[in-house]
Protein backbone atom coordinates (compact mmCIF):
# COMPACT_ATOMS: atom_id res chain seq x y z
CA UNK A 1 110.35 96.79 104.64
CA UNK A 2 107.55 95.14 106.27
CA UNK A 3 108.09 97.04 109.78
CA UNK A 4 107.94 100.37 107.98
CA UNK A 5 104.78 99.19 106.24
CA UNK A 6 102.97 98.61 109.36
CA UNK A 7 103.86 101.84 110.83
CA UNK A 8 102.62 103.73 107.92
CA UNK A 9 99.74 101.53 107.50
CA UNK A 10 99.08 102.54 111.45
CA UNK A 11 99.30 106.33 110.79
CA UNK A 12 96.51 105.97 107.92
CA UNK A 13 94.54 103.95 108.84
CA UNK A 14 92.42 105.69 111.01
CA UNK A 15 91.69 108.61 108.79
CA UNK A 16 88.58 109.26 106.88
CA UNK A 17 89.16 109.21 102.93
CA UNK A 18 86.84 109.73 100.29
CA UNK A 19 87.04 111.58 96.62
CA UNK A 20 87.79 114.97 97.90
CA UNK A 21 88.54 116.34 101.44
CA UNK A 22 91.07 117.15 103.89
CA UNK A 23 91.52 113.08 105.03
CA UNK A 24 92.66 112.77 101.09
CA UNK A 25 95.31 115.48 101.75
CA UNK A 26 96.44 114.38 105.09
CA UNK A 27 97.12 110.89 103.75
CA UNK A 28 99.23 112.94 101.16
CA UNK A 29 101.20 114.75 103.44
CA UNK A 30 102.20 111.24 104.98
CA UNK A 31 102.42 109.06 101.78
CA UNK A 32 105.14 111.98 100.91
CA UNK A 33 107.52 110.96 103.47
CA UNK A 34 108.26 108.23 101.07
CA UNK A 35 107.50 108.96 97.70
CA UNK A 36 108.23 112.36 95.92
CA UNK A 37 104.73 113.25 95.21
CA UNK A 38 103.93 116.48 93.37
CA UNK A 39 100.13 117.46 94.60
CA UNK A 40 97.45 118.85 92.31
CA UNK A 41 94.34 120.12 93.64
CA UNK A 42 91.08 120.30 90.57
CA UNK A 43 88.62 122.66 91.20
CA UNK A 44 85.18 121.19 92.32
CA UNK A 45 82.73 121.51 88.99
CA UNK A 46 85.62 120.86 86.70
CA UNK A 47 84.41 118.90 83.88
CA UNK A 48 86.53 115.70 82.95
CA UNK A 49 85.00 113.88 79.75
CA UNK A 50 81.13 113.30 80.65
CA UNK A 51 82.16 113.59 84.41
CA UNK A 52 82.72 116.66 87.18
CA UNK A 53 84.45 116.70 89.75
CA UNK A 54 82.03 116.62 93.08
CA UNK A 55 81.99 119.66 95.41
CA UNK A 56 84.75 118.91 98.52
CA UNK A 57 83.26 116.79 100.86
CA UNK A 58 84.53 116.84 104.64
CA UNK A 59 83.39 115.74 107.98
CA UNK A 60 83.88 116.36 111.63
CA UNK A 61 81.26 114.85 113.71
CA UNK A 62 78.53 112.45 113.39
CA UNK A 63 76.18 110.28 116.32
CA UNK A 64 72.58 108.73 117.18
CA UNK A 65 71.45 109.12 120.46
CA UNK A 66 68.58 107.36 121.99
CA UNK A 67 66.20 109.22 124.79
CA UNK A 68 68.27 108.18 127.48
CA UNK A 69 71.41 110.57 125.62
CA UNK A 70 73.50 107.69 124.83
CA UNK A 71 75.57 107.36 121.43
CA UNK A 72 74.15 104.18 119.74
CA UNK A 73 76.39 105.08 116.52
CA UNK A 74 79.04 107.29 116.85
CA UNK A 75 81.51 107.86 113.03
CA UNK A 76 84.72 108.60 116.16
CA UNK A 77 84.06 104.92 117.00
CA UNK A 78 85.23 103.89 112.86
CA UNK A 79 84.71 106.12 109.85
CA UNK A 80 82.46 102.97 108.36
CA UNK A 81 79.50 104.32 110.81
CA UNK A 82 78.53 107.00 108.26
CA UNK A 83 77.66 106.91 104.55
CA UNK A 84 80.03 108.25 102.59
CA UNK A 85 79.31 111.57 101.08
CA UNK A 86 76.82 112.31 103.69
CA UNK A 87 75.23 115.83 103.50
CA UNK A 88 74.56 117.73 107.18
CA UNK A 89 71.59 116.87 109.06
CA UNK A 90 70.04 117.29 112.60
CA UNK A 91 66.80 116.81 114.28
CA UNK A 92 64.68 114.42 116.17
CA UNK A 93 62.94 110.64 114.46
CA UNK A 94 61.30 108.19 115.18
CA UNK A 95 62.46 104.84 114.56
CA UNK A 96 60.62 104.42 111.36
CA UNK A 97 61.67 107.95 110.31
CA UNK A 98 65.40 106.58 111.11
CA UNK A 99 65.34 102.96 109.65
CA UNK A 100 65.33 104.80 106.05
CA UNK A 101 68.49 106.40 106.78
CA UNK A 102 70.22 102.66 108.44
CA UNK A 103 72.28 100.59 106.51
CA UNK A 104 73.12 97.03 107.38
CA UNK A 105 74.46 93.29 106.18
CA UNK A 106 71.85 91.25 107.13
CA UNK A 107 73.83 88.09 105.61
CA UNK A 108 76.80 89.44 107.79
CA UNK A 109 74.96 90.67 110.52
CA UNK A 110 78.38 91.26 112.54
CA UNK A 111 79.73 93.50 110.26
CA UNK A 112 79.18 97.12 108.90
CA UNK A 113 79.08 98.19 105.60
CA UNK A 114 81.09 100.54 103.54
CA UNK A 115 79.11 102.55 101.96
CA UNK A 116 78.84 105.81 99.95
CA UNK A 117 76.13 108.27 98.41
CA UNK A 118 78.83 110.75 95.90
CA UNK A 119 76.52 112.00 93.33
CA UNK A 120 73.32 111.66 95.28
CA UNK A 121 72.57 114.00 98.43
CA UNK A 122 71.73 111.76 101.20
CA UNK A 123 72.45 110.75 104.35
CA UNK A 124 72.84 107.99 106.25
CA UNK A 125 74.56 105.37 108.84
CA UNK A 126 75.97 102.58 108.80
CA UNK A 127 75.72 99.61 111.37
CA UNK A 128 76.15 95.83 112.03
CA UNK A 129 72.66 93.75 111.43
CA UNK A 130 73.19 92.87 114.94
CA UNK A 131 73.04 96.49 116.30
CA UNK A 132 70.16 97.09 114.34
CA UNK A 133 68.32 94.54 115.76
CA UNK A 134 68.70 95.67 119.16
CA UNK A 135 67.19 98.85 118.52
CA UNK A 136 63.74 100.21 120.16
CA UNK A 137 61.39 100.36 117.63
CA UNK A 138 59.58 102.83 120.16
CA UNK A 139 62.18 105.20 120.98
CA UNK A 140 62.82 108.34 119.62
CA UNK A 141 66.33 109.05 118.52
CA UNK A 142 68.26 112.42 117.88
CA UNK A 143 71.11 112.64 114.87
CA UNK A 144 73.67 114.85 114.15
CA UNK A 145 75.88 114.91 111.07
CA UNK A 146 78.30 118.06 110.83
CA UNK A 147 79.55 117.42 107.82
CA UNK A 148 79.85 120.10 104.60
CA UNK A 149 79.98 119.89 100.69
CA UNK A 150 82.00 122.88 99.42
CA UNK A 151 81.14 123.69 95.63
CA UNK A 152 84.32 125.76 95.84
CA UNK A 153 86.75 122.96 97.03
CA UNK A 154 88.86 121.04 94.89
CA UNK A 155 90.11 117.28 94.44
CA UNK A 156 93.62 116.10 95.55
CA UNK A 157 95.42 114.04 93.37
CA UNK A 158 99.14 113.29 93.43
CA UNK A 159 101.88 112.00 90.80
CA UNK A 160 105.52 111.39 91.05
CA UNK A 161 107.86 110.20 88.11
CA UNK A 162 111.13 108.61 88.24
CA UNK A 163 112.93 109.63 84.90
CA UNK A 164 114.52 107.15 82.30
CA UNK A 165 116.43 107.30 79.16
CA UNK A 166 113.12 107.10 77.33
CA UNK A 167 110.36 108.85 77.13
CA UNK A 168 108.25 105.84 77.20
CA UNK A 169 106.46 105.33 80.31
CA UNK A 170 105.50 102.64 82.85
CA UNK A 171 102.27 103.56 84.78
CA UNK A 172 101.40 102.68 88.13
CA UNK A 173 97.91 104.29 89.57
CA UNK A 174 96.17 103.28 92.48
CA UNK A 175 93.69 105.04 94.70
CA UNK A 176 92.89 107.03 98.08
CA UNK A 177 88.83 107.19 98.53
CA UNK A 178 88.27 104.52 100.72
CA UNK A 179 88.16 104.90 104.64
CA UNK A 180 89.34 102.65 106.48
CA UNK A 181 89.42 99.59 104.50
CA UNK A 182 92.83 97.72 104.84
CA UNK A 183 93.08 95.34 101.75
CA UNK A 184 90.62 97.35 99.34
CA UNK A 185 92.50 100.50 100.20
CA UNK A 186 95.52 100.63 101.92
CA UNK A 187 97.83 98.45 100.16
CA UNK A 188 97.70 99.68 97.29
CA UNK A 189 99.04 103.39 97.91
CA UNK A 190 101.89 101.57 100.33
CA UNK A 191 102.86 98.96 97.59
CA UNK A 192 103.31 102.05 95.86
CA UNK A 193 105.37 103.79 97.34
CA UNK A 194 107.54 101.33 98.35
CA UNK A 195 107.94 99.75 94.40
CA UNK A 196 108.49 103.84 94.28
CA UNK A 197 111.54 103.36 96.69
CA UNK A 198 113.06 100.42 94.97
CA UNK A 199 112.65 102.10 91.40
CA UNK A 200 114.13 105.42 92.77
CA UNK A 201 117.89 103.75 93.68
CA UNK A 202 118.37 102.13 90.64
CA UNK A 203 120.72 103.66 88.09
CA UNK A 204 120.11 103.46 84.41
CA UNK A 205 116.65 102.94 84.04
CA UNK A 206 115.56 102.57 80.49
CA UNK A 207 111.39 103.73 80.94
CA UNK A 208 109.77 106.44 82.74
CA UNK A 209 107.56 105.46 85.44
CA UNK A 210 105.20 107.81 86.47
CA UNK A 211 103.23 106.87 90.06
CA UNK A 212 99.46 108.53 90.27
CA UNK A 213 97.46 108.51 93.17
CA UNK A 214 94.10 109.53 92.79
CA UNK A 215 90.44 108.88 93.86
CA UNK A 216 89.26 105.97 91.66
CA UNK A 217 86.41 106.44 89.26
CA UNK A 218 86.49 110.58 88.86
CA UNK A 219 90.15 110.62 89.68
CA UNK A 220 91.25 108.20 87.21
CA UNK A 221 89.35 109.54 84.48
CA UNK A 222 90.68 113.43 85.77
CA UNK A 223 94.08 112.05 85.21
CA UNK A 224 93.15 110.69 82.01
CA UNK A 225 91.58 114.23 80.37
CA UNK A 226 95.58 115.57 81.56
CA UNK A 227 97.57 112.69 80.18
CA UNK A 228 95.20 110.41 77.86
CA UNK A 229 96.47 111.65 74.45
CA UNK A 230 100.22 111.67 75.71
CA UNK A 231 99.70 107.82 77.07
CA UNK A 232 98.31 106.44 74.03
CA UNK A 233 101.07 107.40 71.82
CA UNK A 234 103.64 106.98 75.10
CA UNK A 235 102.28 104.56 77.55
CA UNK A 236 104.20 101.18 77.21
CA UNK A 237 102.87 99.39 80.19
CA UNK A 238 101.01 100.08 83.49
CA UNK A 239 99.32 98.52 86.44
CA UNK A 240 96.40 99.35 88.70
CA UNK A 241 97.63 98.50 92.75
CA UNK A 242 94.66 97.38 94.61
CA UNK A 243 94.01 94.12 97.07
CA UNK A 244 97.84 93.45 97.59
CA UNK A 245 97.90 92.79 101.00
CA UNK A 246 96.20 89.70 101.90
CA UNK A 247 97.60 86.34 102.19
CA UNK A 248 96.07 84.68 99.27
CA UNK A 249 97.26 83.80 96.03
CA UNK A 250 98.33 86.34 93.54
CA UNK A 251 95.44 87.34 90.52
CA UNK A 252 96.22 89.21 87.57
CA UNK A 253 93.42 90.78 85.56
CA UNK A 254 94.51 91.24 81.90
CA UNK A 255 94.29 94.62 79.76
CA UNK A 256 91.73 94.61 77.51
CA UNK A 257 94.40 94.25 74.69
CA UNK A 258 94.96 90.76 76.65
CA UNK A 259 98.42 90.63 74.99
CA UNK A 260 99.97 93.98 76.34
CA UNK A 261 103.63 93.78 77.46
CA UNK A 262 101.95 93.92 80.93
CA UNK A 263 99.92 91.19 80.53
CA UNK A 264 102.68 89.22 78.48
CA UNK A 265 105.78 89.65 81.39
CA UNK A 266 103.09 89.65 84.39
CA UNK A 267 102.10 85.96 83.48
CA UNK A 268 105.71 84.69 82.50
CA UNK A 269 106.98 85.78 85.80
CA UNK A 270 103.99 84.37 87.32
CA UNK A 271 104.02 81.09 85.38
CA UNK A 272 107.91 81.33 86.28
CA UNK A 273 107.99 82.44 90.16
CA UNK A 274 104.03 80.41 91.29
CA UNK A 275 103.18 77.08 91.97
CA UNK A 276 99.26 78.51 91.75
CA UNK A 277 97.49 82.25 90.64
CA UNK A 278 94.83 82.90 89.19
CA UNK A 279 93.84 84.83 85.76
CA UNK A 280 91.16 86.72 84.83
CA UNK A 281 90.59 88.04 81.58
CA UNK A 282 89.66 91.77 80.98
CA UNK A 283 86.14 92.58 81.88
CA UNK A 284 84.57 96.46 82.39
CA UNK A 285 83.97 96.57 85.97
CA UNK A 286 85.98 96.43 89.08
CA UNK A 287 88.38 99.51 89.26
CA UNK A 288 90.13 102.05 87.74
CA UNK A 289 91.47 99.46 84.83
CA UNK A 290 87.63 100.14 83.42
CA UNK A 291 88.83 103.56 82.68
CA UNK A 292 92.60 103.35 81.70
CA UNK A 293 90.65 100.58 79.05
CA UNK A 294 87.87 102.20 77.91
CA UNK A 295 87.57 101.82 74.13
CA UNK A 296 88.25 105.69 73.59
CA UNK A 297 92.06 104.75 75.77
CA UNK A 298 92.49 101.23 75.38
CA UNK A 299 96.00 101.56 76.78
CA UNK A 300 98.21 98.61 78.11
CA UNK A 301 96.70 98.80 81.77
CA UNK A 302 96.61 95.10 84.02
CA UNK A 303 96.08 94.76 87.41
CA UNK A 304 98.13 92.27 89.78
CA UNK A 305 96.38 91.68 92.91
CA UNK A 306 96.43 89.05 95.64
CA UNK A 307 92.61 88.34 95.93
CA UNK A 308 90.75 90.02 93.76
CA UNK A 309 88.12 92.80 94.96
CA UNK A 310 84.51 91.90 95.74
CA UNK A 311 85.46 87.65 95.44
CA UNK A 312 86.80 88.01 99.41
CA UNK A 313 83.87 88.20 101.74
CA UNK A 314 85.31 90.90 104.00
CA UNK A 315 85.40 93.37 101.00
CA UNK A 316 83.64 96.71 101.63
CA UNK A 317 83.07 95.87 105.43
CA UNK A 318 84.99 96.15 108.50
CA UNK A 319 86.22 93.15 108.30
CA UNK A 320 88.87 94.45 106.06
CA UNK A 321 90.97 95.69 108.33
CA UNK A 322 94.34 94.80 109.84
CA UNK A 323 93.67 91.44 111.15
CA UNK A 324 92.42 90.93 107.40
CA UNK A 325 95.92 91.57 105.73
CA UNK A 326 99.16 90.35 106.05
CA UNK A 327 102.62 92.84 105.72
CA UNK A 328 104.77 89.91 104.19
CA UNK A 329 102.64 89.44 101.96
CA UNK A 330 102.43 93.27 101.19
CA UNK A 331 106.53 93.12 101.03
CA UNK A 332 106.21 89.86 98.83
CA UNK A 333 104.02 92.44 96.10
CA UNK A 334 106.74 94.78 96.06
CA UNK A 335 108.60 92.68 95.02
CA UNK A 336 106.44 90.85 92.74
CA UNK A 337 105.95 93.73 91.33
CA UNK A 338 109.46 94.67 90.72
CA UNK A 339 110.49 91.32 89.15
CA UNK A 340 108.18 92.11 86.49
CA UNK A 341 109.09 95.11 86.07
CA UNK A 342 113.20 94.20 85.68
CA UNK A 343 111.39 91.95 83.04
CA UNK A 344 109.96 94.60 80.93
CA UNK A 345 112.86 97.00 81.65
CA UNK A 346 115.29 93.95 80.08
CA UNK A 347 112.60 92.66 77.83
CA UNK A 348 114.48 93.63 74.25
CA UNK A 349 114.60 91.87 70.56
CA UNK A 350 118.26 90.69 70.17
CA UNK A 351 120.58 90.36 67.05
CA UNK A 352 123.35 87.48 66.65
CA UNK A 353 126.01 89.12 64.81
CA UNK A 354 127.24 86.54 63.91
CA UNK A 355 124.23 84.22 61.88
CA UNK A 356 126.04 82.29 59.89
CA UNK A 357 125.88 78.94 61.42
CA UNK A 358 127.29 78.71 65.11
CA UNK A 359 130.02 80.86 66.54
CA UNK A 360 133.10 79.56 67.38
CA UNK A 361 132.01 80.09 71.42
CA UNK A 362 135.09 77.69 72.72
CA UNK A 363 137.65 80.25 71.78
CA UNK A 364 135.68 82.93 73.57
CA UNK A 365 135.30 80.92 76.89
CA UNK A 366 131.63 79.98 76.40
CA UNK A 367 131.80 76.27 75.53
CA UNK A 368 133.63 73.44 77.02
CA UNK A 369 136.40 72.59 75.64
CA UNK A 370 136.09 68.56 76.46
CA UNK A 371 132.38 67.07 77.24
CA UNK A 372 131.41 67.59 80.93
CA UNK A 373 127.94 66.64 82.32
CA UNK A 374 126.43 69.64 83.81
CA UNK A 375 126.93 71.74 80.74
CA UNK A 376 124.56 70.66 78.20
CA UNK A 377 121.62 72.79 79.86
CA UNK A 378 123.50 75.76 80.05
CA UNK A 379 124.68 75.43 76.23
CA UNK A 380 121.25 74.24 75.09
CA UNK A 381 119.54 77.69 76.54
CA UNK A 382 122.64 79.49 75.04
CA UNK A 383 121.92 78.07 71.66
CA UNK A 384 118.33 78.69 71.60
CA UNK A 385 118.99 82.83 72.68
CA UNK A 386 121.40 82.55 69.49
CA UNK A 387 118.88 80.83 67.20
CA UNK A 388 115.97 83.13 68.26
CA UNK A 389 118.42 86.58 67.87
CA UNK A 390 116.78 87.29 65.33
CA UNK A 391 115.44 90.68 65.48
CA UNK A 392 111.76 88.92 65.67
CA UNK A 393 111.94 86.99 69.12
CA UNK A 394 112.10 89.48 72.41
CA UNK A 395 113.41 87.90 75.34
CA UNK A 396 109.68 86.97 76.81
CA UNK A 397 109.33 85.04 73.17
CA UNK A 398 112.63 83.06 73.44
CA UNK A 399 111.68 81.87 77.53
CA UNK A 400 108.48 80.99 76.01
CA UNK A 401 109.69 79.23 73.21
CA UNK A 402 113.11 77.38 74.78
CA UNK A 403 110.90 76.96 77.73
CA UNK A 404 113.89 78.54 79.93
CA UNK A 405 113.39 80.79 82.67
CA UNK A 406 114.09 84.46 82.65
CA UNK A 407 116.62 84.36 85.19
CA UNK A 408 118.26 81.13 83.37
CA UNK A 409 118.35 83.41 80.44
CA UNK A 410 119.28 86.88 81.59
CA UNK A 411 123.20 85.97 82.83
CA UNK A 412 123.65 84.21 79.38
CA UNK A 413 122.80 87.18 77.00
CA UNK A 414 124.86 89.78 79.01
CA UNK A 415 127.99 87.36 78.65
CA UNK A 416 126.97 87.01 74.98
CA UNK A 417 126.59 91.14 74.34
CA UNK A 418 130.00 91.23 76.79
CA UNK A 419 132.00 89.21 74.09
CA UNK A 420 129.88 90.91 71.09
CA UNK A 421 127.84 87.68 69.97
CA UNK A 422 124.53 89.48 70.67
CA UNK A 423 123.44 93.13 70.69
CA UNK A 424 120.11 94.84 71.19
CA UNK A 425 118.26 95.20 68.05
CA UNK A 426 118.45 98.90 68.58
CA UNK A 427 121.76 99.62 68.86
């Protein structure tokens, strides 16, 4: 899995993303080689609650050149070099006439910034401190930024659902605005994909997952003015991908509920699977889990990320880049990601059948027949999943309660329901 990664992560890299524009679809096109994505394109000016969506934003070219002719910035060098959003410009400054339009990290004066300008026309470069620095303050300087905003464009977005017996669904959004940014962008639409893959060959799935990949902020609450009715009446549990692919230790942001059935099976497979994470409780910033939880929403939306955005100092620079990230640790998300999810897929209130003081389990094969050390922790988790069958307990209650793992757990209900002991509370 990790090999393929790369070599998709390779392929996008190196092309220019933002809320609308041709880089967005191209990124598409490729992210469809492995997930089934069905692509919508929304109309610039379209309202969305108190939002619109931006006129299409696209750009081909974009340099400084000092008096000598020579490129001192150059956006074919790395997408970072210009600001986001940039509307076209060209003509002749002076230094002081240019500094206005210069953006820089002077407390990491090696790096250059990602930034953006959406729903302010400007323009603008961006630069390491230390190439600032070396610039002459007496020189005169040509720029030239062919870029366009098209009021008559449109916004990609893209969804693809994997169908289950119920018409509940499991969300999973993440975005595709950010250039080249490795960690902040990149693993989340390739985490994706491949939790996408995983979901996609298994047979009997009992919840609908629906994938959405859309540019975060405007695209999340787009998707939201579609869907938001539907998903509070239908939405079971969901997840924002971002910041999956470094090597640190996992984070999970809760909901704002802080009790969701994401929150609840994200930390009892993290308490279960991790010597050390770290959680963070619900707060209105960050990204698109500000808009999935909104008060007017509210739905069950967490986030499990490796380290979380804007706490790593190579966030929004160009330090995030390959170098930054690690693909076994993107692989190790997937599957992170998919444990939890078998948790919530299996994650059902049991009945005992039979109540009325202990089942005769020896005659059934399920208790020793003579006392043999080794058993007794295998019959002491059995007897707690019979106590707690109650209708009242689901199965993230009784591992929290008997203080047995979910896997410990899991093998011992299916040989109860085999031998008709136990049985889902719905059926």
């Amino acid at each position: 899995m990790k090999d393929r990664m790369e070599a998709y992560f390779d392929r996008l890299w190196p092309i220019s993303r933002s809320l609308t524009g041709d880089g967005n679809r191209e990124s598409i096109e490729i992210l469809k080689e492995l997930i089934d994505l069905e692509v919508t394109e929304v109309p610039s000016g379209t309202q969305c609650f108190d939002w619109n969506v931006p006129p299409e934003w696209n750009i081909k070219e974009a340099w400084i050149k000092n008096s000598k002719g020579e490129k001192i910035v150059d956006f074919a060098d790395t997408n970072l070099h210009i600001l986001g959003y940039s509307v076209p410009f060209q003509g002749m400054l002076s230094f002081s006439e240019l500094k206005e339009h210069l953006y820089t990290l002077p407390e990491q004066p090696e790096l250059i910034p990602y930034l953006c300008s959406y729903y302010k026309e400007r323009w603008g470069f961006c630069l390491s401190h230390n190439q600032f620095l070396e610039l002459d303050t007496d020189d005169t300087y040509e720029v030239f930024i062919d870029s366009s905003l098209d009021p008559t464009g449109s916004m990609t977005i893209a969804e693809a659902v994997i169908k289950g017996t119920s018409e509940k669904e499991i969300l999973i959004s993440t975005y595709i605005c950010h250039p080249s940014m490795a960690n902040n962008e990149l693993s989340g639409p390739l985490v994706s994909a491949f939790i996408y893959n995983k979901l996609k060959e298994q047979k009997d799935l009992k919840y609908t997952y629906r994938f959405v990949f859309v540019p975060e902020t405007i695209g999340a609450i787009c998707i939201l003015s579609k869907y938001g009715d539907y998903w509070k009446k239908n939405l079971h549990a969901g997840f924002i991908l971002t910041c999956v692919g470094d090597p640190g230790n996992f984070t999970y942001k809760k909901s704002r509920r802080g009790d969701s059935i994401s929150d609840r099976a994200a930390l009892t497979i993290l308490n279960q699977t991790e010597e050390d994470f770290n959680l963070v409780e619900f707060f209105p910033n960050g990204s698109d889990e500000r808009q999935y939880c909104s008060p007017g929403f509210n739905l069950p939306m967490g986030s499990l990320m490796r380290t979380m955005y804007a706490v790593y100092p190579e966030y929004h620079t160009s330090a995030d880049n390959k170098d930054f990230i690690s693909f076994e640790a993107m692989e190790a998300s997937v599957n992170k990601y998919l444990e939890i999810i078998e948790l919530i897929e299996r994650n059902e209130k049991y009945i005992n059948t039979m109540p009325y003081g202990e089942p005769q389990l020896g005659k059934r094969g399920l208790y020793p027949t003579f006392t043999q050390t080794g058993n007794d922790d295998h019959i002491r988790a059995m007897m707690w999943i019979l106590n707690l069958a109650d209708g009242e307990h689901d199965l993230i209650a009784m591992s929290e309660i008997s203080k047995y793992p979910i896997k410990k757990l899991l093998p011992i209900i299916d040989k109860l329901i085999e031998n008709g002991i136990l049985e889902n509370e719905a059926s």
